[in-house]
C-alpha atoms as a PDB file:
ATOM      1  CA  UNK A   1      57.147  71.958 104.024  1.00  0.00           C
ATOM      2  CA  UNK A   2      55.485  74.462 101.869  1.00  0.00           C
ATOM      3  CA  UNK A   3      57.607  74.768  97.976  1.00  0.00           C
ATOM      4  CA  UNK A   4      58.359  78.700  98.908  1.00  0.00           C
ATOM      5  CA  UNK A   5      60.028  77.686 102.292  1.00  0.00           C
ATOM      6  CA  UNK A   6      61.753  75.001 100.997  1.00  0.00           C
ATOM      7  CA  UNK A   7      62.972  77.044  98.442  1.00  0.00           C
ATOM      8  CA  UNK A   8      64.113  79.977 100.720  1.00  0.00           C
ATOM      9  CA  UNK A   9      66.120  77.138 102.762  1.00  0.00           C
ATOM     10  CA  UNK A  10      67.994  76.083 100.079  1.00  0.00           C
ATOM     11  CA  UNK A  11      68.825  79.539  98.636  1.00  0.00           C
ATOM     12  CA  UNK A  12      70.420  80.133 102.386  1.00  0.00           C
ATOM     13  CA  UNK A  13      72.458  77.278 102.402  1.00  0.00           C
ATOM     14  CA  UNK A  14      73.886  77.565  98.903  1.00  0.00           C
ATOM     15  CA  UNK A  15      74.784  81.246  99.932  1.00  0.00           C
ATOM     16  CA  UNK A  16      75.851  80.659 103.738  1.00  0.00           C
ATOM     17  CA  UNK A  17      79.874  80.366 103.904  1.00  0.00           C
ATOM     18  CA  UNK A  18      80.563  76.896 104.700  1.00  0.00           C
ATOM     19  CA  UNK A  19      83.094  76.501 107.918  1.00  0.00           C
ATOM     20  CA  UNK A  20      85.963  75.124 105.418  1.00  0.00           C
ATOM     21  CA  UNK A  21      85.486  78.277 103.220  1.00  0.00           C
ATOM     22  CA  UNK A  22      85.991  80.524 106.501  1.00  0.00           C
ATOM     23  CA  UNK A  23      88.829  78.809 106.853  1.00  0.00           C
ATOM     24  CA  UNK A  24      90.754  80.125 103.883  1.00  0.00           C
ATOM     25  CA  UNK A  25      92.878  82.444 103.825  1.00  0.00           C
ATOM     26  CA  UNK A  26      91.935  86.027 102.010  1.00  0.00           C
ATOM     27  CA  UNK A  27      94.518  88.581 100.638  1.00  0.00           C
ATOM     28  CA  UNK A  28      94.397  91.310 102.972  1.00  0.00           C
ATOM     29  CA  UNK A  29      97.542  93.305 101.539  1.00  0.00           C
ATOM     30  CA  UNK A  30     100.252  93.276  98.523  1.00  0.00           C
ATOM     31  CA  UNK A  31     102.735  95.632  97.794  1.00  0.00           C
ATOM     32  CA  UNK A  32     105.191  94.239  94.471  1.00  0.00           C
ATOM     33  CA  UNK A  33     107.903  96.964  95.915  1.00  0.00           C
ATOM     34  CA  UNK A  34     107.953  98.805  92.499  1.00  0.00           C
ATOM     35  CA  UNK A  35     105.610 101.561  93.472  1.00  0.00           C
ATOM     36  CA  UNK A  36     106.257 104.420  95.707  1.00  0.00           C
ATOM     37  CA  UNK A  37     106.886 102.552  98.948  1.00  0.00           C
ATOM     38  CA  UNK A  38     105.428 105.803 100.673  1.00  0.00           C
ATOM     39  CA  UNK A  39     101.849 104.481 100.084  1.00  0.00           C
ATOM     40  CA  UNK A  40     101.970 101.168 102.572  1.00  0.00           C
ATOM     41  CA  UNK A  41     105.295 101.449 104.811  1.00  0.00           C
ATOM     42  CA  UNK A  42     106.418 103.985 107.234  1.00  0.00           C
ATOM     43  CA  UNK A  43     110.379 104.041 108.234  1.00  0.00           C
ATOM     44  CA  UNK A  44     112.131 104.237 111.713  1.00  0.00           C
ATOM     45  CA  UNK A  45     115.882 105.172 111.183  1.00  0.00           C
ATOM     46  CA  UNK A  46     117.243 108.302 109.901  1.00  0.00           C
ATOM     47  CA  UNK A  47     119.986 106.957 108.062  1.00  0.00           C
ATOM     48  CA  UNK A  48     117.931 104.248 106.164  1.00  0.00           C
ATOM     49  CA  UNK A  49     117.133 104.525 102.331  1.00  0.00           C
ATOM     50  CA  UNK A  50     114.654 102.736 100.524  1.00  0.00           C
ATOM     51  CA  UNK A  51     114.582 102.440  96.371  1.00  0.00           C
ATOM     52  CA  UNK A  52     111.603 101.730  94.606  1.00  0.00           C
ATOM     53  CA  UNK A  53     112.113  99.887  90.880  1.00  0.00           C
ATOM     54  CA  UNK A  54     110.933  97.242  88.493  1.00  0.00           C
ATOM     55  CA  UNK A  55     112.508  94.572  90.288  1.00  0.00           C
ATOM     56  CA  UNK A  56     111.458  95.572  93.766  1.00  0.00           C
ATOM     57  CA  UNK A  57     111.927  97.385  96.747  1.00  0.00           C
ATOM     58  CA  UNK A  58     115.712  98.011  97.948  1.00  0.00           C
ATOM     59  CA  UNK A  59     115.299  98.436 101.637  1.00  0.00           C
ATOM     60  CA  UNK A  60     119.063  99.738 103.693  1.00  0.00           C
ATOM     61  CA  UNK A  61     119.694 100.558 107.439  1.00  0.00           C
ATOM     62  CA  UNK A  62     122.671 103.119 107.853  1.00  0.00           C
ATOM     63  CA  UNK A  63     126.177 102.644 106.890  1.00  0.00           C
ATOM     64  CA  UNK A  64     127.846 102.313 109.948  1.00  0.00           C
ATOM     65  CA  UNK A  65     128.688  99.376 111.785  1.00  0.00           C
ATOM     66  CA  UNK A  66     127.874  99.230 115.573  1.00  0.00           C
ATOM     67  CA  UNK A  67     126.144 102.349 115.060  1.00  0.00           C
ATOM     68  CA  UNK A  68     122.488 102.392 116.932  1.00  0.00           C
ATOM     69  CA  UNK A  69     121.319 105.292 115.107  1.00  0.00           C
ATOM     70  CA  UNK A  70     122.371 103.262 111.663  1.00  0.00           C
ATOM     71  CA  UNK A  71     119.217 100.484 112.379  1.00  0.00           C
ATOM     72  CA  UNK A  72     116.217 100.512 110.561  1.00  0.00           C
ATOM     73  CA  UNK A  73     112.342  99.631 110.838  1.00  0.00           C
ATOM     74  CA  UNK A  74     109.931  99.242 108.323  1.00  0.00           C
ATOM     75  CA  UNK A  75     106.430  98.380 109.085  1.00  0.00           C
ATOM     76  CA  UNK A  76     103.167  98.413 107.294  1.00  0.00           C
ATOM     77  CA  UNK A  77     100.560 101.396 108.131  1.00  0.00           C
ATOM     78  CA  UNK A  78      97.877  98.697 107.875  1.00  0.00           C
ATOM     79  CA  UNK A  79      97.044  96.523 110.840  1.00  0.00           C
ATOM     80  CA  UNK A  80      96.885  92.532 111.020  1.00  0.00           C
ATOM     81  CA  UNK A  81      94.238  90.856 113.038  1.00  0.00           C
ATOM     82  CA  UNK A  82      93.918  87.092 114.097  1.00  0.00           C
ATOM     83  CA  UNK A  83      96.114  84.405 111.993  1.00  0.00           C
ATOM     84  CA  UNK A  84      97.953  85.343 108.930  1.00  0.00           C
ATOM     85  CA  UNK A  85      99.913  84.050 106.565  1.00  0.00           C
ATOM     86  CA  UNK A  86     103.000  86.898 105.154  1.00  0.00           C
ATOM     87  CA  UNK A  87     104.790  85.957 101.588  1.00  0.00           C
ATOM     88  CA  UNK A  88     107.777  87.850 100.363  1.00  0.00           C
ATOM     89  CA  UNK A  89     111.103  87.530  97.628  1.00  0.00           C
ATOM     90  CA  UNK A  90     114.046  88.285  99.562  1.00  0.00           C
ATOM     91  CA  UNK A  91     117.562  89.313  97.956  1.00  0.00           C
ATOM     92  CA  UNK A  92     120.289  89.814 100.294  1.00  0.00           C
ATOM     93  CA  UNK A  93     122.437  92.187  98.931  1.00  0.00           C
ATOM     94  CA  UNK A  94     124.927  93.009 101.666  1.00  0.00           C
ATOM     95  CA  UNK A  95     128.070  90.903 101.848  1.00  0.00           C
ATOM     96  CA  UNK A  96     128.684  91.662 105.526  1.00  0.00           C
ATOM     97  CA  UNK A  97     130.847  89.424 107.584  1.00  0.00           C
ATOM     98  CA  UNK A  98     132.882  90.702 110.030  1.00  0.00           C
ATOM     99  CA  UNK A  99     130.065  92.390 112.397  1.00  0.00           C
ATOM    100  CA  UNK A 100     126.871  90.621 114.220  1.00  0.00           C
ATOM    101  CA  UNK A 101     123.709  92.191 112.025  1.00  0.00           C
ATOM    102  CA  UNK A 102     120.451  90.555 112.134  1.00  0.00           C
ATOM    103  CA  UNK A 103     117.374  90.946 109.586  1.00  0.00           C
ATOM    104  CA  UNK A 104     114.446  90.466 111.882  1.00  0.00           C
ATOM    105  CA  UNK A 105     110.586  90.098 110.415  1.00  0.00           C
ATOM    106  CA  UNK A 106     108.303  91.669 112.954  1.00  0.00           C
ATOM    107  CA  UNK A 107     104.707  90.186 113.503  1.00  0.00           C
ATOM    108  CA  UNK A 108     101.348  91.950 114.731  1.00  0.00           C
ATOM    109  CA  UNK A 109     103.540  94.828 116.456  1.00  0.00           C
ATOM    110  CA  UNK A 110     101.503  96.993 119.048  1.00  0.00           C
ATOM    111  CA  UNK A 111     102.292  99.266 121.839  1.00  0.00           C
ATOM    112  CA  UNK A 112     101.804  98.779 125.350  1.00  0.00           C
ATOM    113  CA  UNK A 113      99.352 100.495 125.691  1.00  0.00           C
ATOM    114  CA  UNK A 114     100.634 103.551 128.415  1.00  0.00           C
ATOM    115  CA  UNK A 115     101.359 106.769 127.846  1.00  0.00           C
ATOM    116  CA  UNK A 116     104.648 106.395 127.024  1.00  0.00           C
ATOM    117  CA  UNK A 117     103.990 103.267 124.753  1.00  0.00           C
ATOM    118  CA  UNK A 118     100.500 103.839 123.161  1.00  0.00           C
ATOM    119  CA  UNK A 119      98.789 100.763 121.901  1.00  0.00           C
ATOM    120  CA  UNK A 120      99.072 102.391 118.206  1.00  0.00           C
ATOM    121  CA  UNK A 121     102.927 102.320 117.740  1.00  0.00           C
ATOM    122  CA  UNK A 122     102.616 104.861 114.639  1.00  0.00           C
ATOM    123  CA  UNK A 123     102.154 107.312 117.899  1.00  0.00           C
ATOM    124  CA  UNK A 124     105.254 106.711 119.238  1.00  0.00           C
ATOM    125  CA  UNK A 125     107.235 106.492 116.375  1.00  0.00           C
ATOM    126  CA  UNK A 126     109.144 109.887 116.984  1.00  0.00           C
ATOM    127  CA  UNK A 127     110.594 108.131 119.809  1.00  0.00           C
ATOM    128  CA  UNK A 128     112.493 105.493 117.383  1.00  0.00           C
ATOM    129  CA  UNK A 129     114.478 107.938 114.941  1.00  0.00           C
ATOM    130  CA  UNK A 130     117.561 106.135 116.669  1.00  0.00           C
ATOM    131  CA  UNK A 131     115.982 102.400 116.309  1.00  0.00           C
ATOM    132  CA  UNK A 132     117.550 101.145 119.450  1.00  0.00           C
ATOM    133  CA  UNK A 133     116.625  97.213 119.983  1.00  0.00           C
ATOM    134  CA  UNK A 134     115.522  98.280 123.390  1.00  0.00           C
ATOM    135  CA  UNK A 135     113.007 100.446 122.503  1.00  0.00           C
ATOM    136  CA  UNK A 136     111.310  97.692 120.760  1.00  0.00           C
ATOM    137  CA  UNK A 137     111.699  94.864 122.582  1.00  0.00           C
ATOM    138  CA  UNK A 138     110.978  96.622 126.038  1.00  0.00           C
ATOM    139  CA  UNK A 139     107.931  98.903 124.621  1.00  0.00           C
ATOM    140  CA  UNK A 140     105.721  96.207 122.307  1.00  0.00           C
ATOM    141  CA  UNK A 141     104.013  93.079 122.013  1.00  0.00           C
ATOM    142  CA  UNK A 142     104.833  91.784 119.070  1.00  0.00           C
ATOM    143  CA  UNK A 143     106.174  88.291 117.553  1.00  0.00           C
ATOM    144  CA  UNK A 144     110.141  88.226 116.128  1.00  0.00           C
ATOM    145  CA  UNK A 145     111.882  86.225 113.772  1.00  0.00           C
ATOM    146  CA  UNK A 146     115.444  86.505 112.868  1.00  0.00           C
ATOM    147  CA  UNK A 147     117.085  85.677 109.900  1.00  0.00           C
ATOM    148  CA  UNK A 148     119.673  86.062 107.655  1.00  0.00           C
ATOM    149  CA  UNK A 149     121.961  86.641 110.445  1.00  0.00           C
ATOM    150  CA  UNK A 150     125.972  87.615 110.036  1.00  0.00           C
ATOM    151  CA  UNK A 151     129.212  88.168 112.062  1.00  0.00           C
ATOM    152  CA  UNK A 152     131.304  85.829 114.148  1.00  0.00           C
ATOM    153  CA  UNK A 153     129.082  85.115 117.314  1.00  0.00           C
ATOM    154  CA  UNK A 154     126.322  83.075 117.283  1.00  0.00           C
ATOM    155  CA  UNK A 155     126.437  84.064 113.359  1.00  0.00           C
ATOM    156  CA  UNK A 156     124.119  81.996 111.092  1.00  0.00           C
ATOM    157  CA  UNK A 157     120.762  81.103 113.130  1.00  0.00           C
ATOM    158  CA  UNK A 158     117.120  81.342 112.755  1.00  0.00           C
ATOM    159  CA  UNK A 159     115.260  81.985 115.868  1.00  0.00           C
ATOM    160  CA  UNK A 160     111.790  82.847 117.226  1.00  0.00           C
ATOM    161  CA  UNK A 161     111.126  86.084 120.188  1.00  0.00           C
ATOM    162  CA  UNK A 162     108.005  87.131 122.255  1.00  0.00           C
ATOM    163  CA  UNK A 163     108.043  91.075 123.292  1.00  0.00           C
ATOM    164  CA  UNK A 164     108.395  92.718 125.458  1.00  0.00           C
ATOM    165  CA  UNK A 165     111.085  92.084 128.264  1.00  0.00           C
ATOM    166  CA  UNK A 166     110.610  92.923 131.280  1.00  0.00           C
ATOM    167  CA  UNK A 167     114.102  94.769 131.499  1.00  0.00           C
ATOM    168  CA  UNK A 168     117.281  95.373 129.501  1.00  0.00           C
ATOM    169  CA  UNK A 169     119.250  92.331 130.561  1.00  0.00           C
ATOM    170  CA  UNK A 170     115.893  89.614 130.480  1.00  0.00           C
ATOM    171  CA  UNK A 171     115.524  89.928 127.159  1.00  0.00           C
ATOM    172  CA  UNK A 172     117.685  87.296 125.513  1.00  0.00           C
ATOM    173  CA  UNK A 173     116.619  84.389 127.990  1.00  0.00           C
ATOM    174  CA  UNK A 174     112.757  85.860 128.810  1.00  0.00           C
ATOM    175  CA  UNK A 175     111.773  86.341 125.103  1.00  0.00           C
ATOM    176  CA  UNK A 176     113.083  83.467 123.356  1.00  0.00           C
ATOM    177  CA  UNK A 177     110.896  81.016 121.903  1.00  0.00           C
ATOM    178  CA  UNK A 178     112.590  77.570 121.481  1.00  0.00           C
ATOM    179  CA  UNK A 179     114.031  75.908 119.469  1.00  0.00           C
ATOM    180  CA  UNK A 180     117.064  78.082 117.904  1.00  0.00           C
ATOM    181  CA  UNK A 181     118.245  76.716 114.832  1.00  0.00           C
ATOM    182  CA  UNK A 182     121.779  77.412 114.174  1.00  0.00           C
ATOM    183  CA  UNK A 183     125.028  76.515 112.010  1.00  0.00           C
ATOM    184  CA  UNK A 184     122.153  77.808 108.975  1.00  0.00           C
ATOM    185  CA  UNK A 185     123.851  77.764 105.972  1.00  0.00           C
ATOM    186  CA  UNK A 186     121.412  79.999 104.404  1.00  0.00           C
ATOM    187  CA  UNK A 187     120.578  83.626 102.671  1.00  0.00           C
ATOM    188  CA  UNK A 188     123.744  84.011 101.092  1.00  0.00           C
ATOM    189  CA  UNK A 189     123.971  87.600  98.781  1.00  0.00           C
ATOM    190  CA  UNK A 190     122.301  87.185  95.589  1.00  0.00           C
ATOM    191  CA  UNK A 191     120.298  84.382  96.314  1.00  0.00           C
ATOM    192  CA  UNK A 192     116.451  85.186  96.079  1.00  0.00           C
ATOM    193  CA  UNK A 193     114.341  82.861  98.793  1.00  0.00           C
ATOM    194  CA  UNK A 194     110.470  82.910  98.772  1.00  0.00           C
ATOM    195  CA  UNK A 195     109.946  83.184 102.155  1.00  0.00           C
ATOM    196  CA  UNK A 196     106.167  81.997 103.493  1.00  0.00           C
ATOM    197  CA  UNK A 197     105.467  82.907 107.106  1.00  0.00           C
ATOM    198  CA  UNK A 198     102.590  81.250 109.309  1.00  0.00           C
ATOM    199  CA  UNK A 199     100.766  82.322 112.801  1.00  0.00           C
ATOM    200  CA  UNK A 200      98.040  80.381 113.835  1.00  0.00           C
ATOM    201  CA  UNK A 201      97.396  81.069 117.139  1.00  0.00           C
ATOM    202  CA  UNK A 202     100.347  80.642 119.372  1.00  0.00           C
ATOM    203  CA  UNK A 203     102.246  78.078 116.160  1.00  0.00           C
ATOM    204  CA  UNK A 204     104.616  80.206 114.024  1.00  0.00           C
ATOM    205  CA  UNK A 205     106.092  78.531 111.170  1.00  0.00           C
ATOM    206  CA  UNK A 206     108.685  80.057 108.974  1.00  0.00           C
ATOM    207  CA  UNK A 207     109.736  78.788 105.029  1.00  0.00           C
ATOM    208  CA  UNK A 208     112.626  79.899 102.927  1.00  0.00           C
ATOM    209  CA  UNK A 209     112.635  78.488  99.891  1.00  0.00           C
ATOM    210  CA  UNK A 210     115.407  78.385  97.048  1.00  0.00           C
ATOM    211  CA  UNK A 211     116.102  76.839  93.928  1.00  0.00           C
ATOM    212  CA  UNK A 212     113.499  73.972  94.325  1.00  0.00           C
ATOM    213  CA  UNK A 213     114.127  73.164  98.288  1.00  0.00           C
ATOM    214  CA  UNK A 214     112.081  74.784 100.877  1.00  0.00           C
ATOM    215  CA  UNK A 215     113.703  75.097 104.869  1.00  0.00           C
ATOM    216  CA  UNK A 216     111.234  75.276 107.223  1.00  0.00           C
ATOM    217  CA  UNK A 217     111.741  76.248 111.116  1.00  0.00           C
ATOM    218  CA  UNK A 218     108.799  76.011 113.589  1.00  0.00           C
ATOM    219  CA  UNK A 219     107.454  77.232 116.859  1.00  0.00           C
ATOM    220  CA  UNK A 220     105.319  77.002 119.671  1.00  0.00           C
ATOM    221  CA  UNK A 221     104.495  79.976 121.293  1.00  0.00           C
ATOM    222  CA  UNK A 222     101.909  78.341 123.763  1.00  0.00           C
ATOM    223  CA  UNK A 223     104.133  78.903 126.649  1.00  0.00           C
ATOM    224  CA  UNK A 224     103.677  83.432 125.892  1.00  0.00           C
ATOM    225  CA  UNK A 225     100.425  85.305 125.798  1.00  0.00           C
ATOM    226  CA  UNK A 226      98.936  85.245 122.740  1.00  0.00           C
ATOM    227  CA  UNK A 227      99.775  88.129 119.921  1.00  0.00           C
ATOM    228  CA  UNK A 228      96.398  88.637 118.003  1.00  0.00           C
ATOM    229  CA  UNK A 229      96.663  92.084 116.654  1.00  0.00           C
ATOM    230  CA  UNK A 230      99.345  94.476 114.746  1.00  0.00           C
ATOM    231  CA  UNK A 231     101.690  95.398 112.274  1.00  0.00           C
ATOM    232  CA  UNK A 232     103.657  94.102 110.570  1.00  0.00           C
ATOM    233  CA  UNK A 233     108.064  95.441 110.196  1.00  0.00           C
ATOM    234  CA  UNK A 234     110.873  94.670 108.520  1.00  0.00           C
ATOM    235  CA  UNK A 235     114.272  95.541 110.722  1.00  0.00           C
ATOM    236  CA  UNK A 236     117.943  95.411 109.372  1.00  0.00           C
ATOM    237  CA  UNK A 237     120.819  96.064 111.953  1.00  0.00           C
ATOM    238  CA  UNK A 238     123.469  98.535 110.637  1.00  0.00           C
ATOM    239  CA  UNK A 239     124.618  98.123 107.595  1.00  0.00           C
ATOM    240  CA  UNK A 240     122.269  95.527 105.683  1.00  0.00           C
ATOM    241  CA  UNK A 241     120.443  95.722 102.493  1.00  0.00           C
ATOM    242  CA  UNK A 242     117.927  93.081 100.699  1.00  0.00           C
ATOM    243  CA  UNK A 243     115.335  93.331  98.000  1.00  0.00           C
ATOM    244  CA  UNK A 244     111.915  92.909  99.002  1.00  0.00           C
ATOM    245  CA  UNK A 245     109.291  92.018  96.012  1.00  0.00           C
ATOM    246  CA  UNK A 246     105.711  90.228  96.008  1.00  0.00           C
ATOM    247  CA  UNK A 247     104.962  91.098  99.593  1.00  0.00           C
ATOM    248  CA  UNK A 248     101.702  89.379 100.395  1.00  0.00           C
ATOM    249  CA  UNK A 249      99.524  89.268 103.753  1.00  0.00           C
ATOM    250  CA  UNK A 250      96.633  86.900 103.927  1.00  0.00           C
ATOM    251  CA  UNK A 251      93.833  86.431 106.914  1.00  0.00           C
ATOM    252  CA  UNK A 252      91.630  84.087 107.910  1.00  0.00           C
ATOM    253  CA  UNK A 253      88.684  84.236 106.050  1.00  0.00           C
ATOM    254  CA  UNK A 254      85.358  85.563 108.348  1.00  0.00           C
END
């Protein structure tokens, strides 16, 4: 081989991405929470109020207990494609009890693509100022963790859904993803978790950590069509409030 083609060989290689550097995962969004949340989030829920400070983003659903119109979602204007990787510092601050209220992490949230439910769900968001459950989990594709759960049924539980349902009354046995981990004796108010979320392809994995031990809960989602595309929401039932700081979104690297 001539000295100038070898040469121009080796300069390709030492600048081609190798397949284990496409394989890392690149920051693709950050928000710390102590900027105008305005910039990166929109909100679904009239009666929801988010604070902006030094120590992060304070992030309530409405007062009222039982109330639909007292839910609130809020997700990211950007969109998420292929597998990702979400970090967050979560603060419960509610000391609810008495009344079932779930915080749910939403993941790669699109429409279904009719009229009604346009693939963009920023379209239809004027159709969520009351943030019914149903209007989510019958009108999106979209990936569902709960967490930091409360009240006296079924109370304390970390579990996994596929959207949609095909109807109102499939949706607790048609979206689940198994297992459910319950009796979780987790996410207590005041106590700040580091919480490291993973899809990679149909696995989900979620990590809370705390004072030096991490809990992690895991999924296989090979038995749902695949979720590949979306954004990303944070949803309190009525009456919850947390802290959200360091929020971090990485992809794959191309």
């Amino acid at each position: 081989m001539k000295p100038f083609l070898l040469f121009a060989v080796i300069t390709l290689m030492a600048f081609a991405p190798s397949s284990e550097a496409c394989d890392e995962w690149q920051l693709a969004f950050e928000d710390s929470g102590s900027k105008d949340w305005t910039a990166n989030w929109f909100l679904e829920g009239n009666k929801a109020s988010i604070e902006n400070g030094g120590d992060g983003m304070i992030f309530s659903s409405g007062p009222v207990p039982l109330e639909q119109a007292s839910h609130a979602v809020l997700w990211t204007k950007q969109s998420f494609s292929g597998d990702l990787k979400i970090e967050y510092d979560y603060t419960r601050l509610d000391s609810m009890t008495n009344e079932t209220a779930v915080n749910i992490l939403y993941i790669q949230a699109t429409g279904l693509g009719t009229e009604e439910s346009p693939t963009d769900i920023f379209l239809s968001t004027k159709l969520r100022e009351v943030p019914w459950m149903k209007s989510y989990f019958l009108n999106m594709n979209a990936l569902h963790i709960s967490y930091a759960t409360t009240g006296p049924k079924h109370a304390h539980y970390v579990a996994a859904r596929r959207y949609p349902a095909r109807e109102l009354k499939a949706f607790q046995k048609e979206t689940q993803i198994q297992p459910v981990y319950e009796n979780i004796n987790l996410f207590k108010p005041g106590e700040t978790y580091h919480m490291s979320v993973v899809k990679k392809g149909n696995r989900l994995s979620f990590t809370a950590e705390h004072d030096g031990k991490a809990h992690t809960f895991e999924w296989d989602a090979s038995g749902f069509p695949s979720v590949t595309e979306g954004r990303i929401g944070f949803r309190h039932m009525w009456a919850r409030s947390s802290r959200y700081q360091n929020i971090r979104v990485f992809v794959k690297g191309l």
